[in-house]
PDB file of N, CA and C in Angstrom:
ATOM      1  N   UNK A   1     114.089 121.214 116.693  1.00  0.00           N
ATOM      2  CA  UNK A   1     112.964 120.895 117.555  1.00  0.00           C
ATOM      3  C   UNK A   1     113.398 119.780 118.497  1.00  0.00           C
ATOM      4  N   UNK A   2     113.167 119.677 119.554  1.00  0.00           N
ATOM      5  CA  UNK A   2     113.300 118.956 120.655  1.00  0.00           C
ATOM      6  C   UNK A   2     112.824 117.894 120.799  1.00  0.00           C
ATOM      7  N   UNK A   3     112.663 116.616 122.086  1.00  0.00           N
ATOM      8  CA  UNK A   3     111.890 115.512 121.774  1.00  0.00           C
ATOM      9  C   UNK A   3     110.693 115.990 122.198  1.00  0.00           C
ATOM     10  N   UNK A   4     110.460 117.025 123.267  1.00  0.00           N
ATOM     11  CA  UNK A   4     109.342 117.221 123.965  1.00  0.00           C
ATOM     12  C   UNK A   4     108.291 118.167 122.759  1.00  0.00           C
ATOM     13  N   UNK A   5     109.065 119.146 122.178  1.00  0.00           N
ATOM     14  CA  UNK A   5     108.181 119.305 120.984  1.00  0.00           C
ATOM     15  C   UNK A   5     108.161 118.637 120.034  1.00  0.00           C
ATOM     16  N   UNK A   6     108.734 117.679 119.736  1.00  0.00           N
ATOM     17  CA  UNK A   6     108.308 116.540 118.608  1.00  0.00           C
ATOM     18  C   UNK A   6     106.784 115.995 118.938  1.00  0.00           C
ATOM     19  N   UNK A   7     107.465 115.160 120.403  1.00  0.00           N
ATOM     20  CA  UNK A   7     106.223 114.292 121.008  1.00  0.00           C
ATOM     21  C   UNK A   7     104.879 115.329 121.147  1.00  0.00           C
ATOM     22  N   UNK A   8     105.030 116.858 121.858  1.00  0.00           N
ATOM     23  CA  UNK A   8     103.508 117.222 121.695  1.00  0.00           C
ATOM     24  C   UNK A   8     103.193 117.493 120.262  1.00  0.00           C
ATOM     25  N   UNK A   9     103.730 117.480 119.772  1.00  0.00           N
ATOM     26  CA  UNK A   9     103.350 118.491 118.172  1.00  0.00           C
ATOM     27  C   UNK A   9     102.841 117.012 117.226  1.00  0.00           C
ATOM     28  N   UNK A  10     103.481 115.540 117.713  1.00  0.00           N
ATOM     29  CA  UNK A  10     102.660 114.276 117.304  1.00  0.00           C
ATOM     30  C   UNK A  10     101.199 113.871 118.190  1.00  0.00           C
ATOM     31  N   UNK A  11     101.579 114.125 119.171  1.00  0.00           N
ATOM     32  CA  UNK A  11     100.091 113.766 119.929  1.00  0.00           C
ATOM     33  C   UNK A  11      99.129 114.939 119.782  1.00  0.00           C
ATOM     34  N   UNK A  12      99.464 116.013 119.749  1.00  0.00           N
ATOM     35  CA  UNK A  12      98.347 117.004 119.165  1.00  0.00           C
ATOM     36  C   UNK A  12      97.872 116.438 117.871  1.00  0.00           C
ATOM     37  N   UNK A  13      98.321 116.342 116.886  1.00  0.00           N
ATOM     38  CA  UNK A  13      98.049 115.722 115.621  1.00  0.00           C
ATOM     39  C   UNK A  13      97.239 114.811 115.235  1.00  0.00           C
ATOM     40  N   UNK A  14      97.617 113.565 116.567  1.00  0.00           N
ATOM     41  CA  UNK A  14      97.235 112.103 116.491  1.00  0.00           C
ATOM     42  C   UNK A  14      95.503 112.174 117.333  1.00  0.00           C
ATOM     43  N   UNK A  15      95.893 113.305 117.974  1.00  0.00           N
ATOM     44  CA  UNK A  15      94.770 113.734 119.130  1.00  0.00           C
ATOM     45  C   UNK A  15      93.554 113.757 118.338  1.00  0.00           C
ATOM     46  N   UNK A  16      93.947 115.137 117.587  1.00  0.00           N
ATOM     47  CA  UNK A  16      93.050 115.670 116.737  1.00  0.00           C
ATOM     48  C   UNK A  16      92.075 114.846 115.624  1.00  0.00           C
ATOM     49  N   UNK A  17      92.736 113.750 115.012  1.00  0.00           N
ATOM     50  CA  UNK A  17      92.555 113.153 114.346  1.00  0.00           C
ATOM     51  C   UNK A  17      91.282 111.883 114.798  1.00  0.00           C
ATOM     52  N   UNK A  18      92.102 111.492 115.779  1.00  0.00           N
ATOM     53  CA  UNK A  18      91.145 110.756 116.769  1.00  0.00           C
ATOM     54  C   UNK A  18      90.072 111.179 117.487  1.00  0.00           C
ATOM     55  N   UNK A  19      89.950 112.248 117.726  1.00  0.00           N
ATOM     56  CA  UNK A  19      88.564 113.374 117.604  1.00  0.00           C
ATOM     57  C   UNK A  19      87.555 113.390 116.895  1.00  0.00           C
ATOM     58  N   UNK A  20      88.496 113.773 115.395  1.00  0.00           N
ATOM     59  CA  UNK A  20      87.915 113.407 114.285  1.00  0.00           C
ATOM     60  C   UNK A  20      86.849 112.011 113.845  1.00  0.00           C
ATOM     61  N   UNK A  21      87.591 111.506 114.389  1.00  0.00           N
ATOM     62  CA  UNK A  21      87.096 109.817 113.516  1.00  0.00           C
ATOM     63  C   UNK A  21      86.343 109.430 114.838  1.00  0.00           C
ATOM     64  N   UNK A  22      86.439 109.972 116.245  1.00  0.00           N
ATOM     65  CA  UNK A  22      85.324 109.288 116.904  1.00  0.00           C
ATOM     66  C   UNK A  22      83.800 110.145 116.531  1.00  0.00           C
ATOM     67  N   UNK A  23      83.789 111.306 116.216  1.00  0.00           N
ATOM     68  CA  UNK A  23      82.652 112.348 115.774  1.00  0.00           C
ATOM     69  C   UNK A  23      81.812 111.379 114.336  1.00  0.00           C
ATOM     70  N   UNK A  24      83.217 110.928 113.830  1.00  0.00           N
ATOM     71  CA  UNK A  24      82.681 110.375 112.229  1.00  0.00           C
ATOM     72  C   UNK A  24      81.830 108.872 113.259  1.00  0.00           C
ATOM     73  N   UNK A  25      82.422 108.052 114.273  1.00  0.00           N
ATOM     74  CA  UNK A  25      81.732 106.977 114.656  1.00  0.00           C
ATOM     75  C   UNK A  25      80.903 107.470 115.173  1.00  0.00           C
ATOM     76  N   UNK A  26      80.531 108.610 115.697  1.00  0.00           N
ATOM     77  CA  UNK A  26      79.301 108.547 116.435  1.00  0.00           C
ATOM     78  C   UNK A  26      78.266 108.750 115.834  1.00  0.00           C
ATOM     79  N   UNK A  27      78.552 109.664 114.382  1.00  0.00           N
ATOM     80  CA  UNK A  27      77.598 110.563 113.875  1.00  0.00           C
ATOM     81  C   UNK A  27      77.143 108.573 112.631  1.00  0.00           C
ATOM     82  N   UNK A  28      77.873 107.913 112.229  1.00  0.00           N
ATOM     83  CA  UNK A  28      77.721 106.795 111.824  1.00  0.00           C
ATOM     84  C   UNK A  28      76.573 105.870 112.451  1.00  0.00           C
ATOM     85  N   UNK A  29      77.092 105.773 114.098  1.00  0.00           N
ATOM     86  CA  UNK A  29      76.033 104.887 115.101  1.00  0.00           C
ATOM     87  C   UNK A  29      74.580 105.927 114.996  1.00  0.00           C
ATOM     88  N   UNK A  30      74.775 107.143 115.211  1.00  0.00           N
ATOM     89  CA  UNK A  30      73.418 107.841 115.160  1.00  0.00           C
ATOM     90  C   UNK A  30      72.341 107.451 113.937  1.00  0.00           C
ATOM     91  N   UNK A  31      73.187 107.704 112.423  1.00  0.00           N
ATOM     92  CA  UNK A  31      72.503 107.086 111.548  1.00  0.00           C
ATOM     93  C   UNK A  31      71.804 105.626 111.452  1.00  0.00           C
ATOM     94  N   UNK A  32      72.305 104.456 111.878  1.00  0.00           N
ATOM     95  CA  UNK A  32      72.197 103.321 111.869  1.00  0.00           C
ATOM     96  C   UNK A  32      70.800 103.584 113.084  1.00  0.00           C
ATOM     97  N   UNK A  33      71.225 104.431 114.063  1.00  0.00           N
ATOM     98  CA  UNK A  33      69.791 104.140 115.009  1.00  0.00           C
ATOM     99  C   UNK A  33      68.747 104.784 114.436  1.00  0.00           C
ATOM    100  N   UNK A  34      68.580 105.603 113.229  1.00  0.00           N
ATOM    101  CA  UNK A  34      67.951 106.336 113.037  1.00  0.00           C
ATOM    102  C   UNK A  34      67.251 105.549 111.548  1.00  0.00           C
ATOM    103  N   UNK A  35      67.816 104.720 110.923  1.00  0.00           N
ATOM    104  CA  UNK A  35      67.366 103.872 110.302  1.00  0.00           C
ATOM    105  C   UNK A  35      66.257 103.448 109.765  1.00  0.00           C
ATOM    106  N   UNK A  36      65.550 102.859 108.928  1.00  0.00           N
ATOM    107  CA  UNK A  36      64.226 102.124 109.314  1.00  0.00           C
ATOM    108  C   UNK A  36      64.675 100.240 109.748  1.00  0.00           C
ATOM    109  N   UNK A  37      63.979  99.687 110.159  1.00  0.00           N
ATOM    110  CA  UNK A  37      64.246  98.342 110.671  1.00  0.00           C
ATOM    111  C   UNK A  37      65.006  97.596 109.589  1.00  0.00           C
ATOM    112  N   UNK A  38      64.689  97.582 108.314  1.00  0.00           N
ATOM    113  CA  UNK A  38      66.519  97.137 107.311  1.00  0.00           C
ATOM    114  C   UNK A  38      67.239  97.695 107.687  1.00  0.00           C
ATOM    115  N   UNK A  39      67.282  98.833 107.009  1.00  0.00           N
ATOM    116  CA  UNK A  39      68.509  99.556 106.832  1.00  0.00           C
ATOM    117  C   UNK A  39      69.420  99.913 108.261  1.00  0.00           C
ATOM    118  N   UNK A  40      68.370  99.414 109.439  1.00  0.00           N
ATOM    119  CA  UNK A  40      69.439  99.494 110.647  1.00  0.00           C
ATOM    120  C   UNK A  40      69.985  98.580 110.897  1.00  0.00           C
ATOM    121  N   UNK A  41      69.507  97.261 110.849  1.00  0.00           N
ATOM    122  CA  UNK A  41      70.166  96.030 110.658  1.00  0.00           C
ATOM    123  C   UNK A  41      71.525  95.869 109.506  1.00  0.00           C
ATOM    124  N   UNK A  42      70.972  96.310 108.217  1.00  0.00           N
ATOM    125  CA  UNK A  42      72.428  96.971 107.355  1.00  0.00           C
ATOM    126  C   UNK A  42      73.563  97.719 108.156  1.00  0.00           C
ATOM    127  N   UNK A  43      73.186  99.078 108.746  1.00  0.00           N
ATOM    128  CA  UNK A  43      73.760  99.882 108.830  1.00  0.00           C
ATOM    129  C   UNK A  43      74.819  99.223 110.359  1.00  0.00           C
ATOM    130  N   UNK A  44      73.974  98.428 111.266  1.00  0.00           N
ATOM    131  CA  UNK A  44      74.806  97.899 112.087  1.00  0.00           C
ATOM    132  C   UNK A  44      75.978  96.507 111.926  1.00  0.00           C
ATOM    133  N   UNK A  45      75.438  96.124 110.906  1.00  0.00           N
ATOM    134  CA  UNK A  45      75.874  95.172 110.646  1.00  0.00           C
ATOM    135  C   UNK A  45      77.608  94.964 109.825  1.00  0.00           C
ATOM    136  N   UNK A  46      77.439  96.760 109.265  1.00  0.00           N
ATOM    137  CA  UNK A  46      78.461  97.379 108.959  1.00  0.00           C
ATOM    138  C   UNK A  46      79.594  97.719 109.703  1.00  0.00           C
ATOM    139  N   UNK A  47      78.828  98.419 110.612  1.00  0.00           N
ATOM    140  CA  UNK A  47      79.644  98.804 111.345  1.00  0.00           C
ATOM    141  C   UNK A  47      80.565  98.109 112.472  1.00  0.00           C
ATOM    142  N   UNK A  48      79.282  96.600 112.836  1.00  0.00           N
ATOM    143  CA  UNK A  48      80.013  95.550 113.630  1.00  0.00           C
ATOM    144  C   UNK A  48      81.396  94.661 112.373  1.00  0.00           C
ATOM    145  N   UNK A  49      81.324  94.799 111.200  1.00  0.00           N
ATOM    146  CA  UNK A  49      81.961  94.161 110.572  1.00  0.00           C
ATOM    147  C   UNK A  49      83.404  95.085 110.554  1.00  0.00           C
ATOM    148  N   UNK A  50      83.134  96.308 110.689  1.00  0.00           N
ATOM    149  CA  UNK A  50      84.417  97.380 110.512  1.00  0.00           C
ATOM    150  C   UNK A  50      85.195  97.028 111.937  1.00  0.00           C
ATOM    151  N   UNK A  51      84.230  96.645 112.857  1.00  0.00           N
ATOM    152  CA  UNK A  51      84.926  96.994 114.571  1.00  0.00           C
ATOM    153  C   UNK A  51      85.910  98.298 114.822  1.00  0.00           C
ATOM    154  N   UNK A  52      85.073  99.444 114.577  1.00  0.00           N
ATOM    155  CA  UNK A  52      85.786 100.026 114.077  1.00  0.00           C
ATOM    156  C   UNK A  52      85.570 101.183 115.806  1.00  0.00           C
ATOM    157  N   UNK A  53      84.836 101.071 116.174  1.00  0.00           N
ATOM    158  CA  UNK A  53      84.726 101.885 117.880  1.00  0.00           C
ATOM    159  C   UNK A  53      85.669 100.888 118.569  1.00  0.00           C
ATOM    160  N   UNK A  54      86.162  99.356 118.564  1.00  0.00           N
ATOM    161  CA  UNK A  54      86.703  98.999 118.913  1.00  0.00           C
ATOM    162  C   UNK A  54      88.175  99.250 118.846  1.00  0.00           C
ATOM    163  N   UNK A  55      88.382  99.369 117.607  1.00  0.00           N
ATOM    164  CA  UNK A  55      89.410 100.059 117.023  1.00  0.00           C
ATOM    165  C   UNK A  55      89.522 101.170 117.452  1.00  0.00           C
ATOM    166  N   UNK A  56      88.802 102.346 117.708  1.00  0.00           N
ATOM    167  CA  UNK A  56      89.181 103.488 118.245  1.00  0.00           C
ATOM    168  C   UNK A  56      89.851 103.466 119.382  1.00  0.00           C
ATOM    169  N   UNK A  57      88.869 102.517 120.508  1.00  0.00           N
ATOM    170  CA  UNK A  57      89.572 102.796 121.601  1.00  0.00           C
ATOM    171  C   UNK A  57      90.706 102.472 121.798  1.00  0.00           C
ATOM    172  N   UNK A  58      91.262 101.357 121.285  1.00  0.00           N
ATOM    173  CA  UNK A  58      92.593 101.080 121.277  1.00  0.00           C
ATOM    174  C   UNK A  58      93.387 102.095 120.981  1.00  0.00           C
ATOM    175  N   UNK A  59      93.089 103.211 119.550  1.00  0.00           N
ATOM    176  CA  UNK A  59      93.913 103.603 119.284  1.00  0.00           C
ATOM    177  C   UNK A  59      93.975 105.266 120.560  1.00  0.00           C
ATOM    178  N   UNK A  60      92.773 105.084 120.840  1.00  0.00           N
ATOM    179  CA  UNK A  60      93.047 106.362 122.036  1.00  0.00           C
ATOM    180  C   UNK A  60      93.979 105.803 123.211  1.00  0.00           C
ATOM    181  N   UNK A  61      93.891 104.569 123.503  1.00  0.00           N
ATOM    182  CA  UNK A  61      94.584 103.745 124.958  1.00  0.00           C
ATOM    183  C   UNK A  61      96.395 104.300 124.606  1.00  0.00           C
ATOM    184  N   UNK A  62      96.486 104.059 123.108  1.00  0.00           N
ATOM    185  CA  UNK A  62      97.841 104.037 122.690  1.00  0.00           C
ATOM    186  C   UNK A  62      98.274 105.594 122.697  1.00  0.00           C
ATOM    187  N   UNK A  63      97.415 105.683 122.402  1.00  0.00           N
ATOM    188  CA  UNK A  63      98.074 107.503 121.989  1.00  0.00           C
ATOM    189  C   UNK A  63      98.186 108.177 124.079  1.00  0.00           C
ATOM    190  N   UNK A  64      97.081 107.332 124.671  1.00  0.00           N
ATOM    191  CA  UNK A  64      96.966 108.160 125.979  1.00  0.00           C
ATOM    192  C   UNK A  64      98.545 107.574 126.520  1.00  0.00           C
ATOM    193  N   UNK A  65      99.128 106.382 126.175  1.00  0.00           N
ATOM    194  CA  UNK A  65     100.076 105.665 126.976  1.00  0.00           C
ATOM    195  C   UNK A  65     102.144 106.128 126.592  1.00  0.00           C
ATOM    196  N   UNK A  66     101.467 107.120 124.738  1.00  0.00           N
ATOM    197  CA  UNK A  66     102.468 108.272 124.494  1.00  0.00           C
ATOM    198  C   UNK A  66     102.632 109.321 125.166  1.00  0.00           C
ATOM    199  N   UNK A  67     100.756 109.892 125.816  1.00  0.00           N
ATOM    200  CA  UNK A  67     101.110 111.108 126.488  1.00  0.00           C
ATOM    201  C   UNK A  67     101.820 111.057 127.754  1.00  0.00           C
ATOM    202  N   UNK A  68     101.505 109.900 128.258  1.00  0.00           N
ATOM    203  CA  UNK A  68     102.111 109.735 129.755  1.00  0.00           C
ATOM    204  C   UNK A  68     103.780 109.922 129.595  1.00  0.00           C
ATOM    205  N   UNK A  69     104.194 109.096 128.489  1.00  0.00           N
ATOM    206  CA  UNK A  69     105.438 108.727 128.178  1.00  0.00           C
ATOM    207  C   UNK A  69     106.342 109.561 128.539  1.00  0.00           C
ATOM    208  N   UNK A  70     108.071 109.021 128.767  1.00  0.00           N
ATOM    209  CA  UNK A  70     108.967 110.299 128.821  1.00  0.00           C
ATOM    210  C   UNK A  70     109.388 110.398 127.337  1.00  0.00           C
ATOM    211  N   UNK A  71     109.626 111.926 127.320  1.00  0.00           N
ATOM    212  CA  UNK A  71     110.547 111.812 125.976  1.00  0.00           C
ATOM    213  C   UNK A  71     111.281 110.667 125.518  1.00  0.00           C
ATOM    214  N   UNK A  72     111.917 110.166 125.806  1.00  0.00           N
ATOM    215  CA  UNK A  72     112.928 109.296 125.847  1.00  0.00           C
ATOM    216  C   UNK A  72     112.216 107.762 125.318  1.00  0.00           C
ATOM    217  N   UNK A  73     110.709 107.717 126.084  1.00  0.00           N
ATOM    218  CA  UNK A  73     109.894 106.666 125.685  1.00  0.00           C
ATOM    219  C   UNK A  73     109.139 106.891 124.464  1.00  0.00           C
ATOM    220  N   UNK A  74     108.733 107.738 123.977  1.00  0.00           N
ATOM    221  CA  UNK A  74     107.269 107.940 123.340  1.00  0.00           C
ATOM    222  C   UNK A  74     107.815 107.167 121.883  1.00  0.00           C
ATOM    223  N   UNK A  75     109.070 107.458 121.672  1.00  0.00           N
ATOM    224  CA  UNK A  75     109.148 107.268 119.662  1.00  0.00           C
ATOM    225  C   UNK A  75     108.717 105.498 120.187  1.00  0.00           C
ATOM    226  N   UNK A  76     109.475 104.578 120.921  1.00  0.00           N
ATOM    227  CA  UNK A  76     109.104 103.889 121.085  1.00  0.00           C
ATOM    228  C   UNK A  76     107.792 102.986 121.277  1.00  0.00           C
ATOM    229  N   UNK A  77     107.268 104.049 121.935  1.00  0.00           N
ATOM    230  CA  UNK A  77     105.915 103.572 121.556  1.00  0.00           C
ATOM    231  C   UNK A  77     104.869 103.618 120.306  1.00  0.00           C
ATOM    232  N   UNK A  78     105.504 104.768 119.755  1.00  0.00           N
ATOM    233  CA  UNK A  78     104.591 105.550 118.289  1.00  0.00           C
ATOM    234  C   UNK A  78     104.461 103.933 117.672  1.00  0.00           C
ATOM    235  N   UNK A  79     105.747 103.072 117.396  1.00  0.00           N
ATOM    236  CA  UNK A  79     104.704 101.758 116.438  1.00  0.00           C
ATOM    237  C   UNK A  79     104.099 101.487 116.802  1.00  0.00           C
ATOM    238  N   UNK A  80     103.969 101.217 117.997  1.00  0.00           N
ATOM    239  CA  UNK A  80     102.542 100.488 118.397  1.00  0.00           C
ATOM    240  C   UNK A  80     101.401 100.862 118.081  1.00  0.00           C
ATOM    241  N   UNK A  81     101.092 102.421 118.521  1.00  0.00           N
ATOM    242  CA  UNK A  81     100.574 103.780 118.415  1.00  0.00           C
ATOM    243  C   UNK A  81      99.765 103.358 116.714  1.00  0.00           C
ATOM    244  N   UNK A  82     100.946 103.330 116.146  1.00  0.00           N
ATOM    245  CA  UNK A  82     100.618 103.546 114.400  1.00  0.00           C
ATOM    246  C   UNK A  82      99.887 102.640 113.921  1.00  0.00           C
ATOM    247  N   UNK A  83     100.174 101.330 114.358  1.00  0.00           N
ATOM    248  CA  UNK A  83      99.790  99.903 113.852  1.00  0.00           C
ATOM    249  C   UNK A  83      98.031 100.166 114.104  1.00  0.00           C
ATOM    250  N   UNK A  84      97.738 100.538 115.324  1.00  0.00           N
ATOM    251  CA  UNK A  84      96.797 100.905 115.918  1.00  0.00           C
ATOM    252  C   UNK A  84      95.808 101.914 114.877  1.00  0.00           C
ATOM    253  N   UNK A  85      96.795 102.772 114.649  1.00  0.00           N
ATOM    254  CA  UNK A  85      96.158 103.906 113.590  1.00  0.00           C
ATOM    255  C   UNK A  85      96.047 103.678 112.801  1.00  0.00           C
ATOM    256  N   UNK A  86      96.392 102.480 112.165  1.00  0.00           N
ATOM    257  CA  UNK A  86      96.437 102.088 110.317  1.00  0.00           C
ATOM    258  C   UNK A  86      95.080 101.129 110.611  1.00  0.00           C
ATOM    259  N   UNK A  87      94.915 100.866 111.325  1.00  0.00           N
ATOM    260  CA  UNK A  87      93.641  99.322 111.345  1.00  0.00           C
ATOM    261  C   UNK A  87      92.387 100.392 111.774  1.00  0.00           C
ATOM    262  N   UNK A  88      92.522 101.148 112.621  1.00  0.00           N
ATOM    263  CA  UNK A  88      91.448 102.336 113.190  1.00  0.00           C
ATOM    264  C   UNK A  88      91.191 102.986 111.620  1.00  0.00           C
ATOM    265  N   UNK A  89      91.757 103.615 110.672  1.00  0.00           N
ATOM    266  CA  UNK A  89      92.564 104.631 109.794  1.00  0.00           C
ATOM    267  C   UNK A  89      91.310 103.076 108.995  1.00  0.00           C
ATOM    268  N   UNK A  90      91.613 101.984 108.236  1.00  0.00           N
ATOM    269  CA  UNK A  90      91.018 101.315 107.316  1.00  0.00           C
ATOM    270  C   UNK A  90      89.563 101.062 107.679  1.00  0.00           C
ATOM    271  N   UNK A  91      89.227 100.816 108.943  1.00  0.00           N
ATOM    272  CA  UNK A  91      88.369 100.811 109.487  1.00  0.00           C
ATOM    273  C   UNK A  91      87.120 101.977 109.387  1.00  0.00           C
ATOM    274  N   UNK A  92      87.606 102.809 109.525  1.00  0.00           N
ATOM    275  CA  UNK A  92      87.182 103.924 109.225  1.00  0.00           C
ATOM    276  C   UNK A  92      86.506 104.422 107.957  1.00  0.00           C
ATOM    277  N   UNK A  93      87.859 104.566 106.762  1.00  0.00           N
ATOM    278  CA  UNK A  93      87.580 104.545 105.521  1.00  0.00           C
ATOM    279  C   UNK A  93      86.376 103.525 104.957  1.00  0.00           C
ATOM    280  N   UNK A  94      86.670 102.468 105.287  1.00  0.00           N
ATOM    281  CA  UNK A  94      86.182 101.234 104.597  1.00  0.00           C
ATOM    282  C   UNK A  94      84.199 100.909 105.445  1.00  0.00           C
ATOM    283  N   UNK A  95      84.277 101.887 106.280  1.00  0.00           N
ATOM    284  CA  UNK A  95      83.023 101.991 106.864  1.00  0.00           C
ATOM    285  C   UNK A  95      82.084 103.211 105.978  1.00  0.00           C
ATOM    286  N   UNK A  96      81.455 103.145 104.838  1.00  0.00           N
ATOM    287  CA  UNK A  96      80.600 103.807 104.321  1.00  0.00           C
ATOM    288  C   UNK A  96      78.902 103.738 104.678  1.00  0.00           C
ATOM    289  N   UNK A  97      78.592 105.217 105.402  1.00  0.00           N
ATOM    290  CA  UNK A  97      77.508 104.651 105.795  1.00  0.00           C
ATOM    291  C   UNK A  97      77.099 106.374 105.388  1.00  0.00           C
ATOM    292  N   UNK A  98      75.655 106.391 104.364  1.00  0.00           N
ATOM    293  CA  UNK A  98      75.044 107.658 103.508  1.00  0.00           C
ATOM    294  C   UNK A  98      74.528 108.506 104.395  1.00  0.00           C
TER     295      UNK A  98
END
């Protein structure tokens, strides 16, 4: 496999994933608005503690700044990329909302 199919066959992956977990933040923020007046104050209070939409976007900025990349650039960038994905990735997990 090549670098150019390495790199799409990781950013498809990373894509997907990040898809994933913004659907899980949104469908999260929906609950919290949907709340009664505790439990939205809970439910936001959670979620401001995860910073975890904050975290997303970063990790989309990173993944968008692989797609641009040349072959030649992207592995280079993937740590950054990852570091990004592991704090987004705990963030995530560690955000339980029923």
């Amino acid at each position: 496999m090549g670098l150019k199919e390495m790199k799409d066959a990781y950013v498809s992956k990373m894509d997907a994933q990040l898809s994933e977990w913004g659907a899980k933040l949104k469908e999260m923020k929906a609950k919290a608005e949907k709340a009664a007046a505790q439990g939205k104050m809970d439910y936001q209070q959670q979620l401001q503690k995860a910073r975890a939409q904050e975290k997303h976007e970063q990790a989309r900025k990173k993944l968008d700044e692989i797609k641009a990349a040349s072959e030649e650039r992207w592995e280079a960038l993937k740590s950054g990329f990852e570091g990004a994905w592991n704090e987004l990735k705990k963030s995530v997990d560690s955000t339980k909302i029923p």
